[in-house]
N, C-alpha and C. Protein backbone atom coordinates (compact mmCIF):
# COMPACT_ATOMS: atom_id res chain seq x y z
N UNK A 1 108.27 119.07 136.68
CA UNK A 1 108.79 117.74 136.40
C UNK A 1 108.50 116.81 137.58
N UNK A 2 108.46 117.16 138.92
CA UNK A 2 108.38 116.42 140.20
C UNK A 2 107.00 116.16 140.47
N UNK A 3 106.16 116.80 139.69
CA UNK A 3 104.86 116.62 139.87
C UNK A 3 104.44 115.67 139.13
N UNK A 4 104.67 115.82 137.80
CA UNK A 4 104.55 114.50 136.77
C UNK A 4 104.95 113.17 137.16
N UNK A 5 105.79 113.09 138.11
CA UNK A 5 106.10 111.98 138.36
C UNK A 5 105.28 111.54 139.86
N UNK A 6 105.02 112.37 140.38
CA UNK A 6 104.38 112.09 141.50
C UNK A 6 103.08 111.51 140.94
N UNK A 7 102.16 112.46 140.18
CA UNK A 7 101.20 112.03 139.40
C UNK A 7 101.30 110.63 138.90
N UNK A 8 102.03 110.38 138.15
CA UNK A 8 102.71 108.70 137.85
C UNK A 8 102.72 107.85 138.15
N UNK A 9 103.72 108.35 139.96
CA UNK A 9 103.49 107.81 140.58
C UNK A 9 102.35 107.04 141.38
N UNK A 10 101.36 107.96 141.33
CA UNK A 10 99.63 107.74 142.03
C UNK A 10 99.23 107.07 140.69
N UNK A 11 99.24 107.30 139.88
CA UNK A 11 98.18 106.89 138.56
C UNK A 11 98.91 104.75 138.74
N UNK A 12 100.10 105.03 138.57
CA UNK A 12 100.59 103.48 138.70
C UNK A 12 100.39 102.96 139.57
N UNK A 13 100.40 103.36 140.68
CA UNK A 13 100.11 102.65 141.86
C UNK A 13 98.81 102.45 142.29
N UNK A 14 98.23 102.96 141.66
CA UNK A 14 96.17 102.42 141.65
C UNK A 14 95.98 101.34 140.90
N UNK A 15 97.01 101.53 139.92
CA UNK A 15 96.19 100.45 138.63
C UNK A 15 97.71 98.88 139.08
N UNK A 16 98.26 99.46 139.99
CA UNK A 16 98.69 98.03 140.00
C UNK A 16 98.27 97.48 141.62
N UNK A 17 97.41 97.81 142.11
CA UNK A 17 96.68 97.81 143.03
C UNK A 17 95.54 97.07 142.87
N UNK A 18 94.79 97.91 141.78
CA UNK A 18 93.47 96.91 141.56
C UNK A 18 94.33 95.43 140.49
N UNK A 19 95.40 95.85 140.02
CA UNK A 19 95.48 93.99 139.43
C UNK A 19 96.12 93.87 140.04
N UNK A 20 96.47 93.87 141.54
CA UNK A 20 96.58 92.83 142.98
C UNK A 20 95.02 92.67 142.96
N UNK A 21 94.55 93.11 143.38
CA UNK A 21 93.20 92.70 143.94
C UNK A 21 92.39 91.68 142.89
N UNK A 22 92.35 92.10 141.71
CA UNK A 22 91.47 91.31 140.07
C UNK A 22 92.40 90.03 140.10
N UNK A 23 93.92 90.06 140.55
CA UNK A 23 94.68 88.78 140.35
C UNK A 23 94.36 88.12 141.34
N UNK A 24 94.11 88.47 142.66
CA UNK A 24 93.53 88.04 143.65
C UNK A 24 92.00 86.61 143.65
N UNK A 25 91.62 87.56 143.54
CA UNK A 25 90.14 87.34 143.20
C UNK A 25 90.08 86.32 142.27
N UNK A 26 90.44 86.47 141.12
CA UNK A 26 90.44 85.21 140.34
C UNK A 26 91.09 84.26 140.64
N UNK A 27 92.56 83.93 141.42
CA UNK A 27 92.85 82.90 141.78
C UNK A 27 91.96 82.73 143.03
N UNK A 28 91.69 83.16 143.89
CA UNK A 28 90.56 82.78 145.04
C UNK A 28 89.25 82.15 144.35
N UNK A 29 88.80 82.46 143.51
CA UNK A 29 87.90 81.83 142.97
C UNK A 29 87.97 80.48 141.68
N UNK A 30 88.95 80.15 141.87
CA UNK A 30 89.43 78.66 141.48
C UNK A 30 89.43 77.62 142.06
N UNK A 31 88.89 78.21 143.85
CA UNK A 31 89.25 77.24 144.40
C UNK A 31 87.90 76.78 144.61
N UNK A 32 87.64 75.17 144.76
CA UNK A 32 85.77 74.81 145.30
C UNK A 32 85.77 75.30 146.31
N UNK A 33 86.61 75.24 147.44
CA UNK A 33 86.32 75.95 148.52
C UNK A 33 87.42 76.14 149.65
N UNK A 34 87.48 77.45 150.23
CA UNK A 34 88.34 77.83 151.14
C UNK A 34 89.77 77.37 151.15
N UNK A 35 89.39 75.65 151.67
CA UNK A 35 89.97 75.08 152.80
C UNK A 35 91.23 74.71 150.96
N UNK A 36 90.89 74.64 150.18
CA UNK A 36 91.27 74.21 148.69
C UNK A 36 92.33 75.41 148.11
N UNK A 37 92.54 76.59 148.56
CA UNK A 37 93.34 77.44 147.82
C UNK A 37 94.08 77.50 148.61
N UNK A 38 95.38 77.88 147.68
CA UNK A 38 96.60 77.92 148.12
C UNK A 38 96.75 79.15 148.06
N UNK A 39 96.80 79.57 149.21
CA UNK A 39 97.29 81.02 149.64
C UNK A 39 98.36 81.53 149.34
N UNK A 40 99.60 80.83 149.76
CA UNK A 40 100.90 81.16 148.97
C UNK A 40 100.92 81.96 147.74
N UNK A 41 100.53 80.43 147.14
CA UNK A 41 100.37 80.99 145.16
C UNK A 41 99.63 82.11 144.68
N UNK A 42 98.67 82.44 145.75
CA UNK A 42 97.72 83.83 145.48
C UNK A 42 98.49 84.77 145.53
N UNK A 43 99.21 84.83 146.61
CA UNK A 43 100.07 85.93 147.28
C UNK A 43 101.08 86.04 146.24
N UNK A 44 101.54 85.23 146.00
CA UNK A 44 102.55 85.36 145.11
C UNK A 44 102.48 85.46 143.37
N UNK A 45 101.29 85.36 143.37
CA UNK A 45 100.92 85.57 142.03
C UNK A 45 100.06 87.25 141.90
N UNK A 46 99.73 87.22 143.02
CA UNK A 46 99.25 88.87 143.01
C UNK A 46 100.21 89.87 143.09
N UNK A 47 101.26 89.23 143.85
CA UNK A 47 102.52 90.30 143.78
C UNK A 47 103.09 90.23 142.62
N UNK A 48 103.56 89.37 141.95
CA UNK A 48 103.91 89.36 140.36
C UNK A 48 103.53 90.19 139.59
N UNK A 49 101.95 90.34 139.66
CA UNK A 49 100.96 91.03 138.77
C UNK A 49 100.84 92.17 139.17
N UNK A 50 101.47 92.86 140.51
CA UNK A 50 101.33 94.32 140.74
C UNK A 50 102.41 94.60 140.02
N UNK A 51 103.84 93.99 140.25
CA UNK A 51 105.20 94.37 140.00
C UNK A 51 104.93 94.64 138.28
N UNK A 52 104.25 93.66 137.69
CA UNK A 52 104.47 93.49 136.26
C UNK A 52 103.58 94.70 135.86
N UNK A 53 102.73 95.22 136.55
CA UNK A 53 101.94 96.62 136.58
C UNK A 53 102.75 97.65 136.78
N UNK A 54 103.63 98.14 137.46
CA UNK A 54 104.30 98.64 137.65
C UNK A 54 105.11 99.37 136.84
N UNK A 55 105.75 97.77 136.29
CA UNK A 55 106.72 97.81 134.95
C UNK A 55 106.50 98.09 133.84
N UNK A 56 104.46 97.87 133.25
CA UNK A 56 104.16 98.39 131.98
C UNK A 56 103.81 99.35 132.21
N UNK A 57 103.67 100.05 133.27
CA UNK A 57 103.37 101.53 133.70
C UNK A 57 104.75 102.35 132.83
N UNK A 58 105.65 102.30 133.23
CA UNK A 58 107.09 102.66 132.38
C UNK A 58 106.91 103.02 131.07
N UNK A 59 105.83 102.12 130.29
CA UNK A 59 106.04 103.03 129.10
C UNK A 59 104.67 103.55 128.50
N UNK A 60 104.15 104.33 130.01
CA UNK A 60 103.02 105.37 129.80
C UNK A 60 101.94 104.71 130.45
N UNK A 61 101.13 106.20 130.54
CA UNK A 61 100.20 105.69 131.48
C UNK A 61 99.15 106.53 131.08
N UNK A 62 98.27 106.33 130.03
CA UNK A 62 97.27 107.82 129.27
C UNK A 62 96.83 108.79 129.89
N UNK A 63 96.61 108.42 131.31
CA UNK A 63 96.13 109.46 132.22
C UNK A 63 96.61 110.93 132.77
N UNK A 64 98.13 110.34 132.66
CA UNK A 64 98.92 111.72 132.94
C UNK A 64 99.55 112.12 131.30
N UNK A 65 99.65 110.93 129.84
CA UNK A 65 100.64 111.97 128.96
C UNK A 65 99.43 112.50 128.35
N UNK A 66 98.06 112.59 128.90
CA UNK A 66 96.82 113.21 128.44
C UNK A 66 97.40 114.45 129.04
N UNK A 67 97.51 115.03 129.89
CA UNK A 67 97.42 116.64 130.50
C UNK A 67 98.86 117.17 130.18
């Protein structure tokens, strides 16, 4: 049982990792340039989008109710 969740644990925390990074990225690239994005709102919109990863992780994650 402690393993499954550890597993879970790793499987969710990759995939809300890369949508920090994909949420990232796309708001960085809204901006014309540099000096133009708001860093804040990135930050804070990438953290949203890990948390909200996180949270649809909760009801499964195919990778682990596969094994």
């Amino acid at each position: 049982m402690k393993s499954n969740f550890v597993k879970w644990l790793k499987c969710a925390g990759v995939r809300a990792i890369k949508t920090v990074a994909q949420t990232a990225v796309a708001m960085i690239g809204t901006g014309a340039v540099m000096s133009d994005i708001n860093w804040v709102m990135v930050g804070s919109a990438s953290l949203l989008a890990g948390i909200l990863s996180m949270l649809t992780s909760v009801a499964g994650i195919p990778e682990v109710e596969n094994e």
